[in-house]
Protein backbone atom coordinates (compact mmCIF):
# COMPACT_ATOMS: atom_id res chain seq x y z
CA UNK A 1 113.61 67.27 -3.29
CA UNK A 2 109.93 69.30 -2.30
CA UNK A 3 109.02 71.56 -4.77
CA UNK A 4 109.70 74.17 -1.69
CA UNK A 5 113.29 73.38 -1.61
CA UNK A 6 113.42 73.34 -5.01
CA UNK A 7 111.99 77.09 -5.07
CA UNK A 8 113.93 78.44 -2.51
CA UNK A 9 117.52 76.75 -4.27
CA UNK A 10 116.46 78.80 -7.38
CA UNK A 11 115.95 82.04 -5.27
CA UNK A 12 119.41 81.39 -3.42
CA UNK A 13 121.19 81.58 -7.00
CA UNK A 14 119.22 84.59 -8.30
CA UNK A 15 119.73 87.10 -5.94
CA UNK A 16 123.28 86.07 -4.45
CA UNK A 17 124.89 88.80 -6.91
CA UNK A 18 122.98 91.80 -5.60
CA UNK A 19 122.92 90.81 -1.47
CA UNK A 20 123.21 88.06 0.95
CA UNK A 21 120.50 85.06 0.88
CA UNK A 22 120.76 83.20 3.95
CA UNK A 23 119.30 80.13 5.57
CA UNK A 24 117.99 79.49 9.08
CA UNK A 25 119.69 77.00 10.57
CA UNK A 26 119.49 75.63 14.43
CA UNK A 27 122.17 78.22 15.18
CA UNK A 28 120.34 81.54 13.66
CA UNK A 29 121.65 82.65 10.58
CA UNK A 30 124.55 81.85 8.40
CA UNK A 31 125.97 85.78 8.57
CA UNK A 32 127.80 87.14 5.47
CA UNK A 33 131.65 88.51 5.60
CA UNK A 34 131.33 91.86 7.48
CA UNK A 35 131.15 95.57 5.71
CA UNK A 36 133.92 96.44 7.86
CA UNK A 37 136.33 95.06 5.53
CA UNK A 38 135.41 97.47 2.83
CA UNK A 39 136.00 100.95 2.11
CA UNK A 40 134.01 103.76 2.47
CA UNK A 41 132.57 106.04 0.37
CA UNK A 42 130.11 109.00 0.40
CA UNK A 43 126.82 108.34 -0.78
CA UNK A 44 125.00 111.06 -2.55
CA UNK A 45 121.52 112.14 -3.78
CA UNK A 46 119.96 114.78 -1.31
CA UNK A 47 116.40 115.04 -1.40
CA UNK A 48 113.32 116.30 1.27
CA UNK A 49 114.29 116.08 4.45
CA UNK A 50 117.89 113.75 3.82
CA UNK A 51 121.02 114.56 2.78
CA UNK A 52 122.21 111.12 0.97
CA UNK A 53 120.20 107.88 0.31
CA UNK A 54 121.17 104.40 0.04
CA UNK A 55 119.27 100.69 -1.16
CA UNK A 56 119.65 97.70 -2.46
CA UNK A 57 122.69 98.06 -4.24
CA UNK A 58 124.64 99.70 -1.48
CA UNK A 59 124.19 95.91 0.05
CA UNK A 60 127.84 95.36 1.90
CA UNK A 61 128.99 98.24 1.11
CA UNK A 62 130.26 100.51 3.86
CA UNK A 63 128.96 104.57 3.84
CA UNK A 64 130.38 107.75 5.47
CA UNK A 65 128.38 110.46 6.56
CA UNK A 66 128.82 113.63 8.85
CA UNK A 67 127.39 114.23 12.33
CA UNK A 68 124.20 116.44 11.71
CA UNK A 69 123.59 114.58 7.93
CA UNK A 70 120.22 112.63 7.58
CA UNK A 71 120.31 109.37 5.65
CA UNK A 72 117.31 108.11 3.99
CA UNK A 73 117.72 103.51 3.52
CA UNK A 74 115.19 102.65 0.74
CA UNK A 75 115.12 98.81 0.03
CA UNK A 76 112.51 97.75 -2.45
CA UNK A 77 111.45 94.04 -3.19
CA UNK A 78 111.58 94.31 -6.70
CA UNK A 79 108.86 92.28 -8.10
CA UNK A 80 105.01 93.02 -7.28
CA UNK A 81 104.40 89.98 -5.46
CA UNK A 82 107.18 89.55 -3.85
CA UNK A 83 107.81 89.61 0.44
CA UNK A 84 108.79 93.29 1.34
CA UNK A 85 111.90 94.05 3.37
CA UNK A 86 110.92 94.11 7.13
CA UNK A 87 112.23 96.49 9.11
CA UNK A 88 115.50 98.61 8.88
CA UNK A 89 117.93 97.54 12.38
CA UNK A 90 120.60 99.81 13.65
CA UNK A 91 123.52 97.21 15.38
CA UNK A 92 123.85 99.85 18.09
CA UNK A 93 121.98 102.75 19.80
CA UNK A 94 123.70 106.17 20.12
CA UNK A 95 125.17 106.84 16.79
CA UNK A 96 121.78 107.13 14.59
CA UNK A 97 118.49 107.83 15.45
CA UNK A 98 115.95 107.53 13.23
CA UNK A 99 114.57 111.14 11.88
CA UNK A 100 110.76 112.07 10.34
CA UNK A 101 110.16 110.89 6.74
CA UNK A 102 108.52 113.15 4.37
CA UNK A 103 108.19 110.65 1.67
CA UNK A 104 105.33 108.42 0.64
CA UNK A 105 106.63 104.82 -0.46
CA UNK A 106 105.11 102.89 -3.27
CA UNK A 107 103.85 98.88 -2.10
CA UNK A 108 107.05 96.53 -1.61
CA UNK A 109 108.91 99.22 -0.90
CA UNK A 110 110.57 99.81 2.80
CA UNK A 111 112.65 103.09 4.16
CA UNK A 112 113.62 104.56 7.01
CA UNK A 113 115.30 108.20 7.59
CA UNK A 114 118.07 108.00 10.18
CA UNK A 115 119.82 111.13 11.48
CA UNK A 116 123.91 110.88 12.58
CA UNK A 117 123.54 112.00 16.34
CA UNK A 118 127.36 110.79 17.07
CA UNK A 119 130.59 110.62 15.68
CA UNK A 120 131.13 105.99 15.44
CA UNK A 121 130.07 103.17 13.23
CA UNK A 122 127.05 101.08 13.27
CA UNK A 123 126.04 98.10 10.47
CA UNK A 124 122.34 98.22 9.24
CA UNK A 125 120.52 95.46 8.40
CA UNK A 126 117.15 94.38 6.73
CA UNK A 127 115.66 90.89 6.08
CA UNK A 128 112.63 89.25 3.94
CA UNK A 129 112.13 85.77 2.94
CA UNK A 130 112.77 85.24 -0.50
CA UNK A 131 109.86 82.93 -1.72
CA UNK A 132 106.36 85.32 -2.27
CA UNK A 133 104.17 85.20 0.48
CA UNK A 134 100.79 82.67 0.63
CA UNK A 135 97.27 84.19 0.35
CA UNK A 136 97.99 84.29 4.20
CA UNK A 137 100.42 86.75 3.93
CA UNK A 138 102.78 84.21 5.62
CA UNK A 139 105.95 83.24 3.27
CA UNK A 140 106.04 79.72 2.97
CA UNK A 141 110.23 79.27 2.33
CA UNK A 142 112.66 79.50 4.86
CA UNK A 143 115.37 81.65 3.32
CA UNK A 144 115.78 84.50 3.89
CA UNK A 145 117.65 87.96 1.95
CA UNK A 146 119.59 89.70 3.77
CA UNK A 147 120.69 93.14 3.58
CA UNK A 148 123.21 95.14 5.21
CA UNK A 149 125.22 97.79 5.40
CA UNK A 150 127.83 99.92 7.34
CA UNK A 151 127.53 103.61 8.19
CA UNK A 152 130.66 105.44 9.69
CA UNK A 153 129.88 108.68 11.16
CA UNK A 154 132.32 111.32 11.04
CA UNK A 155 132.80 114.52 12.48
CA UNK A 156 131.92 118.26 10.54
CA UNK A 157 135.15 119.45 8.50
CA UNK A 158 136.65 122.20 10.63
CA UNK A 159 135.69 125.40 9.69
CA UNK A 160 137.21 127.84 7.72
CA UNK A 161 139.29 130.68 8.75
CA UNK A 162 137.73 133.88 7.27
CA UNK A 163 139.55 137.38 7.05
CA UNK A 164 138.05 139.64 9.72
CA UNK A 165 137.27 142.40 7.15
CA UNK A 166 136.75 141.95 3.61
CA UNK A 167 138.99 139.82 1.43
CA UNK A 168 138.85 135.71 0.64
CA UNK A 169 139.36 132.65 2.06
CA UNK A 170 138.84 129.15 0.84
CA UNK A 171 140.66 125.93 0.28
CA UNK A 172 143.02 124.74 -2.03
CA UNK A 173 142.85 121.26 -3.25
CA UNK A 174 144.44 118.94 -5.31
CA UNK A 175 142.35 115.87 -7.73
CA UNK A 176 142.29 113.29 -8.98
CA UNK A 177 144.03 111.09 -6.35
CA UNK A 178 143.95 107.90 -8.26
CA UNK A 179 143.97 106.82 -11.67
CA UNK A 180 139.93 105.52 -11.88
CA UNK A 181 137.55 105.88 -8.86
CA UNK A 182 135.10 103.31 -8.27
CA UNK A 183 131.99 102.73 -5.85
CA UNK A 184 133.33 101.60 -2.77
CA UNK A 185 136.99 103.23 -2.94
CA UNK A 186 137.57 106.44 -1.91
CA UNK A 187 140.00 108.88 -3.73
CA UNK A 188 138.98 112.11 -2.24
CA UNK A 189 140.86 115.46 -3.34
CA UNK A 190 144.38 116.25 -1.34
CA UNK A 191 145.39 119.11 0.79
CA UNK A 192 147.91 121.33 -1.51
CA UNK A 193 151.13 122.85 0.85
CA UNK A 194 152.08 125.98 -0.90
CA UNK A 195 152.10 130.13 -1.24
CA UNK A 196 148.94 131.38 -2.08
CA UNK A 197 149.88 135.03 -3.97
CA UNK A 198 147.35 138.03 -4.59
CA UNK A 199 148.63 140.05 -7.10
CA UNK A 200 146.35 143.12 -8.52
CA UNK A 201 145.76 144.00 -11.56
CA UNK A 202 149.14 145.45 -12.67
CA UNK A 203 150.70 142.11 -11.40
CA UNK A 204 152.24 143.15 -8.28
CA UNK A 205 151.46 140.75 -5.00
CA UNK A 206 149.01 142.75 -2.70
CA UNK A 207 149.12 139.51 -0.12
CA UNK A 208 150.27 136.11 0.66
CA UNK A 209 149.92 133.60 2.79
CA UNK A 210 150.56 129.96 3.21
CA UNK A 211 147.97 127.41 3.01
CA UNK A 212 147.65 125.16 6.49
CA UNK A 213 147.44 121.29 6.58
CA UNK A 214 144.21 120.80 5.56
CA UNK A 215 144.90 123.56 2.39
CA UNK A 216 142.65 126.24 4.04
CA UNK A 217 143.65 129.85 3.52
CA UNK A 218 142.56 133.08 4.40
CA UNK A 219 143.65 136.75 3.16
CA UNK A 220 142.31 139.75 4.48
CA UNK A 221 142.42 142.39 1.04
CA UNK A 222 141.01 146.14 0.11
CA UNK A 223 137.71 145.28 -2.25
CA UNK A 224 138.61 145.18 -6.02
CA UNK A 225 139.99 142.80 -8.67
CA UNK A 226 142.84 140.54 -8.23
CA UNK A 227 144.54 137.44 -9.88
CA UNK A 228 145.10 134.35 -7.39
CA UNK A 229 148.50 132.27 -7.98
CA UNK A 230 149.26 129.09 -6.05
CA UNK A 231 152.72 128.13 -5.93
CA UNK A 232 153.91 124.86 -4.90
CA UNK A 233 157.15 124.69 -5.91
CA UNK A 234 156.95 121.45 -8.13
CA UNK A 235 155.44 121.15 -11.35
CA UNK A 236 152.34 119.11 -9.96
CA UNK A 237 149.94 119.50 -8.74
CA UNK A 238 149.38 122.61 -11.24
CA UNK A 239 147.07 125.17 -10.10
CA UNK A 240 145.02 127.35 -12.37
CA UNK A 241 145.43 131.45 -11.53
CA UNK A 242 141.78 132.56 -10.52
CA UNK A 243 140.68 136.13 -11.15
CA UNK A 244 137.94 136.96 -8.42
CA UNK A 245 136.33 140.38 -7.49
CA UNK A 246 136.60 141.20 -3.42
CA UNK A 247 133.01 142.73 -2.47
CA UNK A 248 133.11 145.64 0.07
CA UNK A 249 130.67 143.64 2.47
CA UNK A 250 131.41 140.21 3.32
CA UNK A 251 134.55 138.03 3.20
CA UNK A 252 134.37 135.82 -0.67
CA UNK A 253 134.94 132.11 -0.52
CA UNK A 254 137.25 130.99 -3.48
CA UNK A 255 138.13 127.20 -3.44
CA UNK A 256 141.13 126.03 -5.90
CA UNK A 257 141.30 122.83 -7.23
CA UNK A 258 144.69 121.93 -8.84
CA UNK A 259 145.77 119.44 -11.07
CA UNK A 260 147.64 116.20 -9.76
CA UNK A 261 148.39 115.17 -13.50
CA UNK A 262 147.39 111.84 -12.58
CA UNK A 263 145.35 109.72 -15.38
């Protein structure tokens, strides 16, 4: 065996755990199982000019974001003299496009800023070879790293109902949703079905109203002081009784999360 092939077999097992490494072969590349297969899950970190960020890690993972969001892809190479990750690829045209970047990258390092235009799903993808590159500044192994990941775009929430006067609005939500979240599974909060009650401060129900499917709400009240009460009719989810204070100008947001009891 050369002492290339030797080098690049040493690569292949040292970075398998983090991402694909790949060889070129007469028929392209030897692809890795699709993202597709995965779940999603909302990648945070908001920063200048992007509202989540992803890397190395997030390597086949698959990531949601909303229409309008900006998503900032930031691979780095890891060691000093290793190849840098050539450029970011979009599978598809339509769904992102990429957006200005206000942020200066440090050598090795590789990002692009990519704005959701449309609601869809599109797999990104990044490549370097995985031997350091020759005084040339030509790699000298053929494998390759690869990177990739899958973005689903979704549309905005709907919006809120508000009261057309003063009063309070909101949603009313119910967490957790499973036992232990992890990267890569999604256990977002739950839409809570019951009687949302307004009661002043002598205890006596000023409103009510029922939340919708999507546990939005909306109560149009007289500024002052009340006590909130969600009932459900079960004993979870349990909801806690929120004491707000109605301004006399605009309409106050109150979300309520409950308590599925789950653990």
């Amino acid at each position: 065996m050369s002492k290339t092939a030797a080098l690049c077999l040493s690569v292949f097992v040292a970075v398998a755990v983090s991402s694909s490494v790949l060889a070129k072969t007469s028929n392209g590349l030897a692809i890795a199982p699709s993202a597709s297969s995965l779940s999603c899950f909302v990648p945070h970190g908001s920063g200048p000019g992007y509202n989540a960020s992803i890397g190395n890690q997030q390597s086949g993972k698959s990531v949601c974001i909303t229409v309008g969001e900006r998503l900032l892809v930031v691979l780095s190479a890891g060691e000093a003299n290793a190849s840098p990750w050539r450029a970011i690829r979009s599978s598809k045209p339509g769904i992102l496009q990429i957006a200005p970047l206000t942020l200066m990258f440090t050598r090795g390092t590789t990002g692009t800023n990519f704005k959701a235009i449309r609601v869809g799903s599109v797999e990104l993808t990044a490549e370097r070879p995985t031997c350091a590159p020759a005084p040339s500044g030509v790699a000298t192994c053929d494998a390759i790293e690869l990177w990739r990941a899958k973005v689903i775009v979704r549309a905005p929430a709907p919006a809120l109902p508000r009261p057309s006067g003063t009063g309070i609005y909101g949603l009313v939500l119910a967490s957790p949703t499973c036992p232990v979240e992890r990267i890569g599974q999604l256990c977002p909060p739950r839409p809570v079905a019951g009687e949302v009650d307004v009661r002043d401060s002598g205890g006596k129900t000023a409103a009510s109203t029922h939340t919708d499917s999507l546990g939005r709400y909306a109560v149009s009240l007289n500024p002052g002081r009340y006590t909130l009460v969600v009932v459900t009719g079960a004993a979870f989810p349990r909801c806690p009784n929120d004491v707000v204070a109605v301004p006399s100008k605009a309409p106050l947001r109150v979300d309520i999360t409950c308590d599925t009891g789950i653990r």
